[in-house]
Protein backbone atom coordinates (compact mmCIF):
# COMPACT_ATOMS: atom_id res chain seq x y z
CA UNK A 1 119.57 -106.55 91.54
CA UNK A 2 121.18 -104.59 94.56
CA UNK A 3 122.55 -101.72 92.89
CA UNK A 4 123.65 -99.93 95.47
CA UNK A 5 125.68 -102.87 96.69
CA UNK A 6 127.13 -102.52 93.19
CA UNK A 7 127.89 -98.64 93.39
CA UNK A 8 129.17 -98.87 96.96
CA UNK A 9 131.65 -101.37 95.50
CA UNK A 10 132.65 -99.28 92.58
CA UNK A 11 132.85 -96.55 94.93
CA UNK A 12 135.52 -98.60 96.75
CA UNK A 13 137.81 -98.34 93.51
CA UNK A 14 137.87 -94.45 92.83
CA UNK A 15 140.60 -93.69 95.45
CA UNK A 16 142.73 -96.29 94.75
CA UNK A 17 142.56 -95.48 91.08
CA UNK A 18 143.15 -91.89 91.95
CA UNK A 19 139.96 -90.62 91.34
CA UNK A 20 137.18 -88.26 92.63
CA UNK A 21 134.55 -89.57 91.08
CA UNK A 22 133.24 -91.64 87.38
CA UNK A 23 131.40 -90.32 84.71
CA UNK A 24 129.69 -93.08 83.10
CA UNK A 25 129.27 -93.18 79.66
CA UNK A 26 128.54 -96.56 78.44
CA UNK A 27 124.79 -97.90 78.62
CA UNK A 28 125.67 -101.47 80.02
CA UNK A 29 127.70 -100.21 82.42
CA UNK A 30 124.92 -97.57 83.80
CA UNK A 31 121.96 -100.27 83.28
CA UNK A 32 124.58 -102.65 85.74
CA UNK A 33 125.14 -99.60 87.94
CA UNK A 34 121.71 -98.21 88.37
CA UNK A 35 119.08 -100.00 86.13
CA UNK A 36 118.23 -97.59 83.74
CA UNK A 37 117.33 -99.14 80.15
CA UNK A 38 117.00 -96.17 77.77
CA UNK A 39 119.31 -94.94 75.15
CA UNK A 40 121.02 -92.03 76.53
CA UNK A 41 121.82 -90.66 79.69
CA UNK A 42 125.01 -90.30 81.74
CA UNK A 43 125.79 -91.58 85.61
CA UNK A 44 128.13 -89.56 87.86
CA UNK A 45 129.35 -92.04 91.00
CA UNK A 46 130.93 -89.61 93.62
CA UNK A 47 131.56 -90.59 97.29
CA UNK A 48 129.05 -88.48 98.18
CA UNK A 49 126.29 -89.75 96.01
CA UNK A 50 124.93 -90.58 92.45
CA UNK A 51 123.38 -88.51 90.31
CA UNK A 52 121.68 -90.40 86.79
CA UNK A 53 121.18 -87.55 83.94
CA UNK A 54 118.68 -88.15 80.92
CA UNK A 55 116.33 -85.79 78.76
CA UNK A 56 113.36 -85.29 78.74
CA UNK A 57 112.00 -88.79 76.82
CA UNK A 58 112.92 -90.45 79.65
CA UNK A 59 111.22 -88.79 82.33
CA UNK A 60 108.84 -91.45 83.81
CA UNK A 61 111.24 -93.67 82.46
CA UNK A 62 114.05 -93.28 84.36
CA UNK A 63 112.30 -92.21 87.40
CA UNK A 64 110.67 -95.66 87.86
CA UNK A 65 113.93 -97.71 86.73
CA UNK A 66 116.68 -96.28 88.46
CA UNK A 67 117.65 -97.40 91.83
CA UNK A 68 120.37 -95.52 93.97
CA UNK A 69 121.08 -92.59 92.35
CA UNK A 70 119.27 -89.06 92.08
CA UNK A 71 117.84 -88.67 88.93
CA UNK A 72 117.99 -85.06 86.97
CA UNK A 73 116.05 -84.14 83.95
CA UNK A 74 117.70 -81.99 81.47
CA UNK A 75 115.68 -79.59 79.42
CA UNK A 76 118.57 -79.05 77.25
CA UNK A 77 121.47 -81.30 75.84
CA UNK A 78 122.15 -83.54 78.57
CA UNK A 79 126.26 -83.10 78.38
CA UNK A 80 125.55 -79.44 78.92
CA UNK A 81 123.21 -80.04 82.07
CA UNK A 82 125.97 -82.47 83.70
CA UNK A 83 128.40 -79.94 83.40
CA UNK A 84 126.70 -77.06 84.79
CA UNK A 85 125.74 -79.21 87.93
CA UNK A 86 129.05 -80.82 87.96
CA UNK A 87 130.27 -76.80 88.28
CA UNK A 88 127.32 -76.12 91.01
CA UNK A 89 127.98 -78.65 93.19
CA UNK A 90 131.85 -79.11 92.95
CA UNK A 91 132.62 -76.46 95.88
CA UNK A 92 136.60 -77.45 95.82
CA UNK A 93 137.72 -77.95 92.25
CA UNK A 94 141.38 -77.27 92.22
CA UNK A 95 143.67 -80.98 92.37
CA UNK A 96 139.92 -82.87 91.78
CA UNK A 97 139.98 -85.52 88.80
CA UNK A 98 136.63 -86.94 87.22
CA UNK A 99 137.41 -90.73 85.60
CA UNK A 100 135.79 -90.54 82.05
CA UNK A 101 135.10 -93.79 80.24
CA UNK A 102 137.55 -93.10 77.46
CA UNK A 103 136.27 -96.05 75.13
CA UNK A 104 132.72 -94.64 75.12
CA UNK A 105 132.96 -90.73 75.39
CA UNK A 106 133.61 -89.32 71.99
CA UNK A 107 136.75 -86.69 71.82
CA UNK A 108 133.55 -84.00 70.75
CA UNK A 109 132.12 -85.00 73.75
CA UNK A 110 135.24 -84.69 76.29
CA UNK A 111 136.37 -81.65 74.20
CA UNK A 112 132.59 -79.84 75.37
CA UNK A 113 132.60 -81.61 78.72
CA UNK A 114 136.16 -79.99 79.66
CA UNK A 115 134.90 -75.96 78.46
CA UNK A 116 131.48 -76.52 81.14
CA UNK A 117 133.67 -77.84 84.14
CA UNK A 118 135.16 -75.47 86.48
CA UNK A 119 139.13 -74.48 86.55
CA UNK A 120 140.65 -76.81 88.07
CA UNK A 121 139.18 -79.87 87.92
CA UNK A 122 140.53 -82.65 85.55
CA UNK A 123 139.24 -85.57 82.89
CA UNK A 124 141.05 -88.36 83.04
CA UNK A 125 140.92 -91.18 81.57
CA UNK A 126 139.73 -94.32 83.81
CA UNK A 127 140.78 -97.82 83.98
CA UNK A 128 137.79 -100.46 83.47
CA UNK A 129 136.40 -100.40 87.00
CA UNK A 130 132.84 -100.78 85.90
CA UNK A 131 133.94 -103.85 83.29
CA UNK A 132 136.33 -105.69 86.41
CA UNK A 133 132.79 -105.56 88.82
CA UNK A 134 131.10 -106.90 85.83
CA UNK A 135 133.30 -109.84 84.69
CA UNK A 136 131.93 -111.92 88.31
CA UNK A 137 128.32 -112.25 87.79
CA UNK A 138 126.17 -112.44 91.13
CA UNK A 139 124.02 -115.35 91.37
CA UNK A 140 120.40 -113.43 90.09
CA UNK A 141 122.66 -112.72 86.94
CA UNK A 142 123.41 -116.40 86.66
CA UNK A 143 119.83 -116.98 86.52
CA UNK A 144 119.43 -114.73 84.32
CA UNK A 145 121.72 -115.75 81.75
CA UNK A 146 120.31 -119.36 82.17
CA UNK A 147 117.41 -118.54 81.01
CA UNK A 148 118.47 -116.40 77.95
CA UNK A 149 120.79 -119.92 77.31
CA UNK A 150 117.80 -122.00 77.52
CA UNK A 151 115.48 -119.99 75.17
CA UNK A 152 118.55 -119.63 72.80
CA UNK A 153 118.99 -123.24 72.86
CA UNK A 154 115.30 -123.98 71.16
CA UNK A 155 116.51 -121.91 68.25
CA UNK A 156 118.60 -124.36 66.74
CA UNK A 157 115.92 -127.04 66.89
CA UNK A 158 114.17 -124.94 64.79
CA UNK A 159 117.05 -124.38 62.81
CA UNK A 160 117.32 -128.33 62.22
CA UNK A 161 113.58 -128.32 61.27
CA UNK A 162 114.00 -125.99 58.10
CA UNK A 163 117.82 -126.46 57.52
CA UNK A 164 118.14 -128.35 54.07
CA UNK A 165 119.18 -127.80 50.58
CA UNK A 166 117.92 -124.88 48.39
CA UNK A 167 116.62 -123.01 51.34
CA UNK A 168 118.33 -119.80 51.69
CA UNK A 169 120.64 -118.83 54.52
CA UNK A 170 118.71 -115.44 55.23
CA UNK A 171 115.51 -117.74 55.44
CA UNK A 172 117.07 -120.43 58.04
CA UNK A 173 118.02 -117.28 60.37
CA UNK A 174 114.27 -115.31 59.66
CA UNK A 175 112.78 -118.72 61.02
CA UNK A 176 114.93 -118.65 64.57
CA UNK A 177 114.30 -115.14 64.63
CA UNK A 178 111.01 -115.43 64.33
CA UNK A 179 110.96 -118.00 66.96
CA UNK A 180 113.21 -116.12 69.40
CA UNK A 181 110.48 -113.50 69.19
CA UNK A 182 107.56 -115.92 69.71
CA UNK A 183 109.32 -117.23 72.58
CA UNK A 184 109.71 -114.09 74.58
CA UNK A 185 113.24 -112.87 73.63
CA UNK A 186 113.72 -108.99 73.57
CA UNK A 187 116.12 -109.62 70.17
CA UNK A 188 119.05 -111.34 69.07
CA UNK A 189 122.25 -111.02 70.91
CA UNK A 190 123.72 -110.11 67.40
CA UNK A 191 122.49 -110.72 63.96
CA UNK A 192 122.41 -114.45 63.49
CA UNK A 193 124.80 -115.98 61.61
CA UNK A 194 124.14 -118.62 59.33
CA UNK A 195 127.19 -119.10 56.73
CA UNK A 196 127.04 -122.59 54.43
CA UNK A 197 129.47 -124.27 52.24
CA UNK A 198 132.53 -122.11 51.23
CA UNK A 199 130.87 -119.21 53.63
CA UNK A 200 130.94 -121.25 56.26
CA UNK A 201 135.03 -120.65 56.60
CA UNK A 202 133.82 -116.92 57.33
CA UNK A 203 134.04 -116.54 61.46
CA UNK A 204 131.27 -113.84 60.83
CA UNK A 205 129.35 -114.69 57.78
CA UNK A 206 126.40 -113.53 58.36
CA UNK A 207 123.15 -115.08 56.85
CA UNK A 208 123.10 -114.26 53.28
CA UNK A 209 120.78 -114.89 49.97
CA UNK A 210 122.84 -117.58 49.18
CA UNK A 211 120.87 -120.97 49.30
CA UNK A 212 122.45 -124.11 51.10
CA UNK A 213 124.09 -126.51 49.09
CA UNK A 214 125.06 -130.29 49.42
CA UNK A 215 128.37 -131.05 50.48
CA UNK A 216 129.16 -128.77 53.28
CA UNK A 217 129.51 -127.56 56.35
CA UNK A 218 126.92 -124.64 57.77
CA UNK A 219 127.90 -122.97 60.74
CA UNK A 220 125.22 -121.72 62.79
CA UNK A 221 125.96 -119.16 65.64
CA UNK A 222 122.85 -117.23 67.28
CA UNK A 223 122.04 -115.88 70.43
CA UNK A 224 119.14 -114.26 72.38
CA UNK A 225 118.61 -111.20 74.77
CA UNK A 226 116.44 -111.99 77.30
CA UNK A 227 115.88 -109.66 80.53
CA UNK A 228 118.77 -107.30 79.45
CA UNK A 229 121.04 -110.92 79.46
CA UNK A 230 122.55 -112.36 76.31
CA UNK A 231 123.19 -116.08 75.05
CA UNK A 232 125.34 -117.04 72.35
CA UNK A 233 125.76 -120.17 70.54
CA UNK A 234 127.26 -122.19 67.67
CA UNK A 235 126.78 -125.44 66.54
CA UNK A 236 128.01 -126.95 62.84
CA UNK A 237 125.94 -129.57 60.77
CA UNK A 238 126.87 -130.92 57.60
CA UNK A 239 124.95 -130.92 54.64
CA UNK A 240 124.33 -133.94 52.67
CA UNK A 241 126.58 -137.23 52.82
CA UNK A 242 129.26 -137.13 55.32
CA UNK A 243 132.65 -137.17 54.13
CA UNK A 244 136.01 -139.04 56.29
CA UNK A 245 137.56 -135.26 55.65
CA UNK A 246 134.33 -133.45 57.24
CA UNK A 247 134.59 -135.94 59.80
CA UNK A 248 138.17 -135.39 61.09
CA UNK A 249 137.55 -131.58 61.39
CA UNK A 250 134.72 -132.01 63.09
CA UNK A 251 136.12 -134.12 65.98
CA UNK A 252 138.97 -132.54 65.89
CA UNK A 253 137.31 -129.43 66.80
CA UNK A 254 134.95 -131.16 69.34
CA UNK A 255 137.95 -132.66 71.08
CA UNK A 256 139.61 -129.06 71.58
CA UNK A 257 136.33 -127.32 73.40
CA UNK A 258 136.06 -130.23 75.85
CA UNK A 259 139.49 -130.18 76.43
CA UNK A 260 139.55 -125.91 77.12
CA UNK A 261 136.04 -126.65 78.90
CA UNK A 262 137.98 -129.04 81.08
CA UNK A 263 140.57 -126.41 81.73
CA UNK A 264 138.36 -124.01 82.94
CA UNK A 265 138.42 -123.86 87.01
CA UNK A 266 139.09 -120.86 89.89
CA UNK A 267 143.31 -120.06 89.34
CA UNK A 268 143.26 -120.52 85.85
CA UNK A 269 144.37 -118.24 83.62
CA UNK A 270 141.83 -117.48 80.54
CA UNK A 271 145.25 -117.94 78.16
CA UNK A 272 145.69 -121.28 79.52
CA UNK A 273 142.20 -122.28 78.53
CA UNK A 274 142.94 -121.19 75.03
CA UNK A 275 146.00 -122.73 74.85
CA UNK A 276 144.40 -126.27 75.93
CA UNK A 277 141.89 -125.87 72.52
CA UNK A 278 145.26 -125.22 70.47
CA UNK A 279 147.39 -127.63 71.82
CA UNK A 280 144.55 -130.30 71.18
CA UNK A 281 144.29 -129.07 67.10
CA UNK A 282 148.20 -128.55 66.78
CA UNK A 283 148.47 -132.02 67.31
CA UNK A 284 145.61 -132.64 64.74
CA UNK A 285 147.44 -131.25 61.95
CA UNK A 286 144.92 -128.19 62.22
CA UNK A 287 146.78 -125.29 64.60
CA UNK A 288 146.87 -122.76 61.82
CA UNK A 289 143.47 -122.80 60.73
CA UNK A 290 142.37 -121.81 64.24
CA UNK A 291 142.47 -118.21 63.86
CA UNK A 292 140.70 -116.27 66.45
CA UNK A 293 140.31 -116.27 70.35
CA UNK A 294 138.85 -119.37 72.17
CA UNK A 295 136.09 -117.07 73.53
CA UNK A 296 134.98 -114.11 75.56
CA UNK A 297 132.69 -113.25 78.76
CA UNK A 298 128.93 -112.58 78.00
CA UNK A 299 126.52 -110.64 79.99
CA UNK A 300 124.77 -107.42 79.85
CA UNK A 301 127.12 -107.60 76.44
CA UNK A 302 127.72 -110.37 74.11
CA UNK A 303 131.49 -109.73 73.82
CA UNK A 304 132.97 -108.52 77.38
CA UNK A 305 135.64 -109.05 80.12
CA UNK A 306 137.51 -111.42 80.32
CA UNK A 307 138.90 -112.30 76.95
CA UNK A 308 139.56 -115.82 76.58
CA UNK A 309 142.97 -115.40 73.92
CA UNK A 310 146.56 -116.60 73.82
CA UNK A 311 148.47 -114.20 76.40
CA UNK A 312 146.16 -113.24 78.28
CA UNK A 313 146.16 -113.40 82.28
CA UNK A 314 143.01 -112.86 83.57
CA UNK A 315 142.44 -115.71 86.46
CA UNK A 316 139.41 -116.97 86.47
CA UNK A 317 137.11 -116.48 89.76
CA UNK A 318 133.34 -118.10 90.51
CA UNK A 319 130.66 -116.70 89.00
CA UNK A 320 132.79 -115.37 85.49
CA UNK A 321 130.88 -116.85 82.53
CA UNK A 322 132.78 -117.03 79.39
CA UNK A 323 132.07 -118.65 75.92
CA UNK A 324 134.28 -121.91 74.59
CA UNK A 325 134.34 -121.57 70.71
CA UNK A 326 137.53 -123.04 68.99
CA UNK A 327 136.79 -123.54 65.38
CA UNK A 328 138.92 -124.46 62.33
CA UNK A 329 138.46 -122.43 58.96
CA UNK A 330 139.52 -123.65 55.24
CA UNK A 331 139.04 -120.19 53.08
CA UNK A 332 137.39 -121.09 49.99
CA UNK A 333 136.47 -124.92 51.36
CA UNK A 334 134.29 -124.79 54.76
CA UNK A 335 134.80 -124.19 58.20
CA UNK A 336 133.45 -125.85 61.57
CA UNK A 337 132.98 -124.07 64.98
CA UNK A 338 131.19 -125.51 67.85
CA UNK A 339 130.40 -122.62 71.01
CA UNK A 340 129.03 -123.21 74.45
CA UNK A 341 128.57 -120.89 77.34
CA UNK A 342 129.96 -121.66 80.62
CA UNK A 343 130.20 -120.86 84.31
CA UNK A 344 133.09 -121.23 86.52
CA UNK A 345 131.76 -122.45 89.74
CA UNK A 346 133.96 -122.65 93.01
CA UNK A 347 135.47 -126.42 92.06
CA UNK A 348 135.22 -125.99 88.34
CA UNK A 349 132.92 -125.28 85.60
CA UNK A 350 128.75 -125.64 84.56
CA UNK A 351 128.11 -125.75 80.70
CA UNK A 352 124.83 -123.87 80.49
CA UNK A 353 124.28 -124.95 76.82
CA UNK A 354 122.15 -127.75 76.68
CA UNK A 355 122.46 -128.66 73.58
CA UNK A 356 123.90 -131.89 71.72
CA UNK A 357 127.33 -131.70 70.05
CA UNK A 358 126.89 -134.84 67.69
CA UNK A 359 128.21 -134.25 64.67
CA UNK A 360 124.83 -133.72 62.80
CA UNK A 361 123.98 -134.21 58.94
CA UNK A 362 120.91 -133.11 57.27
């Protein structure tokens, strides 16, 4: 990863956004900036420099992770140290402004922050600068998130394996877990998700006591972080003998994420692709039982830039990946979704997920 390349870019944005520099808050974005994993530190990005702050814990740590930036030790709460050096080394405060990440500093945090700076100098609030650079993955991030698809991918063999009736939901998920971890995975992208019969029409039913029935649908949706990189999947099977009804939904839906995966190319705009999935199960009879976003990008994250949703205007560049999910949802009944990961290339689109999208009875 050239992190520098990556700070001299964001470094790029700080006039034009009317800034003197970027406090940065939020642990993706620093990892992305600099490489530091741990749980808590803070990056300043100035034109002169970077400096990486972190407590003690992280000593040897940070030191042998972070690349392009100074790194400073506090021996007391880190806030505290940042502002004192912020104070020591700011010799012309008056008319400065210091971006903040406003979705990831706490107001107790920007409320101590703004007492330890000097007179003078000003918090502002900053537009997503670190979240724009992050949206267009270079191509070792590619690789990386091909990988984390792949091993995420073998999960829902295993998943077909032990899937049947009687077994309980928690117990199908404890078995992919268990062989995400087997299989070199750091953790789950999120926790696994696998929602059966009348549960199944819950977007985010996570995996329950309940045991799996004959006679429905059970969405599974899973994911794997692997080298800091997430995956993220879903695929439907139904339970028992398939019915014409189960049947419809399920090519219905199938029909609407080829057609949005078909959509995606370079000059799009992310709320065309979702409007090709809802166009596809209007016409089905099914448009109002789509009811959230066609997808989202996935990186460092699993739910980042760009959102793939009706209105939105993001145009899609090479190198974005984003997730295709359309899914249909009967509350009460069942539901079907069917998610693969994809990356817009410069003519087009790869789907990373190798996985079959038959529609699948056990």
């Amino acid at each position: 990863m050239n992190f520098l390349a990556r700070q001299k870019k964001l470094r790029g944005q700080l006039a034009p956004a009317g800034l003197d520099g970027l406090l940065v808050s939020h642990l993706p974005n620093i990892r992305y900036l600099c490489g530091f994993t741990g749980s808590a530190g803070f990056l300043v990005v100035r034109e002169t420099g970077s400096v990486f702050f972190t407590d003690v814990r992280y000593d040897t740590q940070s030191r042998a992770e972070v690349k392009g930036a100074k790194v400073m030790i506090a021996r007391k709460a880190v806030l505290n140290a940042l502002g004192e050096w912020v104070g020591g080394h700011q010799k012309r405060s008056k008319g400065r402004t210091l971006g903040i990440e406003a979705e990831h500093l706490t107001v107790a945090e920007r409320k101590r922050l703004a007492g330890l700076l000097p007179t003078g100098l000003r918090l502002r609030s900053a537009p997503p600068l670190v979240e724009r650079l992050r949206m267009v993955k270079e191509s070792d991030e590619l690789e990386l998130i091909k990988a984390a698809v792949r091993l995420g991918a073998t999960l829902f063999e295993r998943a077909l394996e032990v899937l049947r009736p009687g077994l309980k939901e928690a117990e199908v998920a404890a078995e992919m877990e268990y062989a995400a971890r087997r299989a070199g995975a750091e953790e789950m992208s999120f926790p696994t998700i696998i929602a059966s019969g009348a549960r199944s029409a819950l977007p985010h039913g996570r995996a329950t006591d309940q045991a799996i029935a004959a006679g429905g649908f059970v969405v599974c949706d899973f994911g794997v972080i692997l080298a800091g990189y997430c995956s993220d999947q879903t695929r439907t099977v139904w339970v028992g003998a398939k019915s014409e009804e189960a049947c419809y939904a399920y090519q219905s839906v199938r029909e609407a994420q080829q057609t949005a995966i078909a959509a995606v190319r370079p000059g799009t705009t992310v709320g065309e692709v979702d409007a090709a999935a809802r166009k596809v199960l209007r016409k089905a009879g099914l448009g109002r039982y789509f009811t959230h976003s066609t997808g989202h990008g996935v990186g460092l994250e699993i739910h980042e830039a760009p959102k793939v949703a009706a209105g939105q205007t993001e145009i899609l560049r090479p190198g974005m990946v984003i997730t295709i999910e359309p899914g249909v949802y009967f509350p009460g009944k069942w539901g079907v979704r069917i998610e693969d990961m994809v990356a817009v290339t410069e003519d087009g689109c790869e789907v990373l997920t190798p996985t079959g999208k038959d529609f699948l009875a056990v």
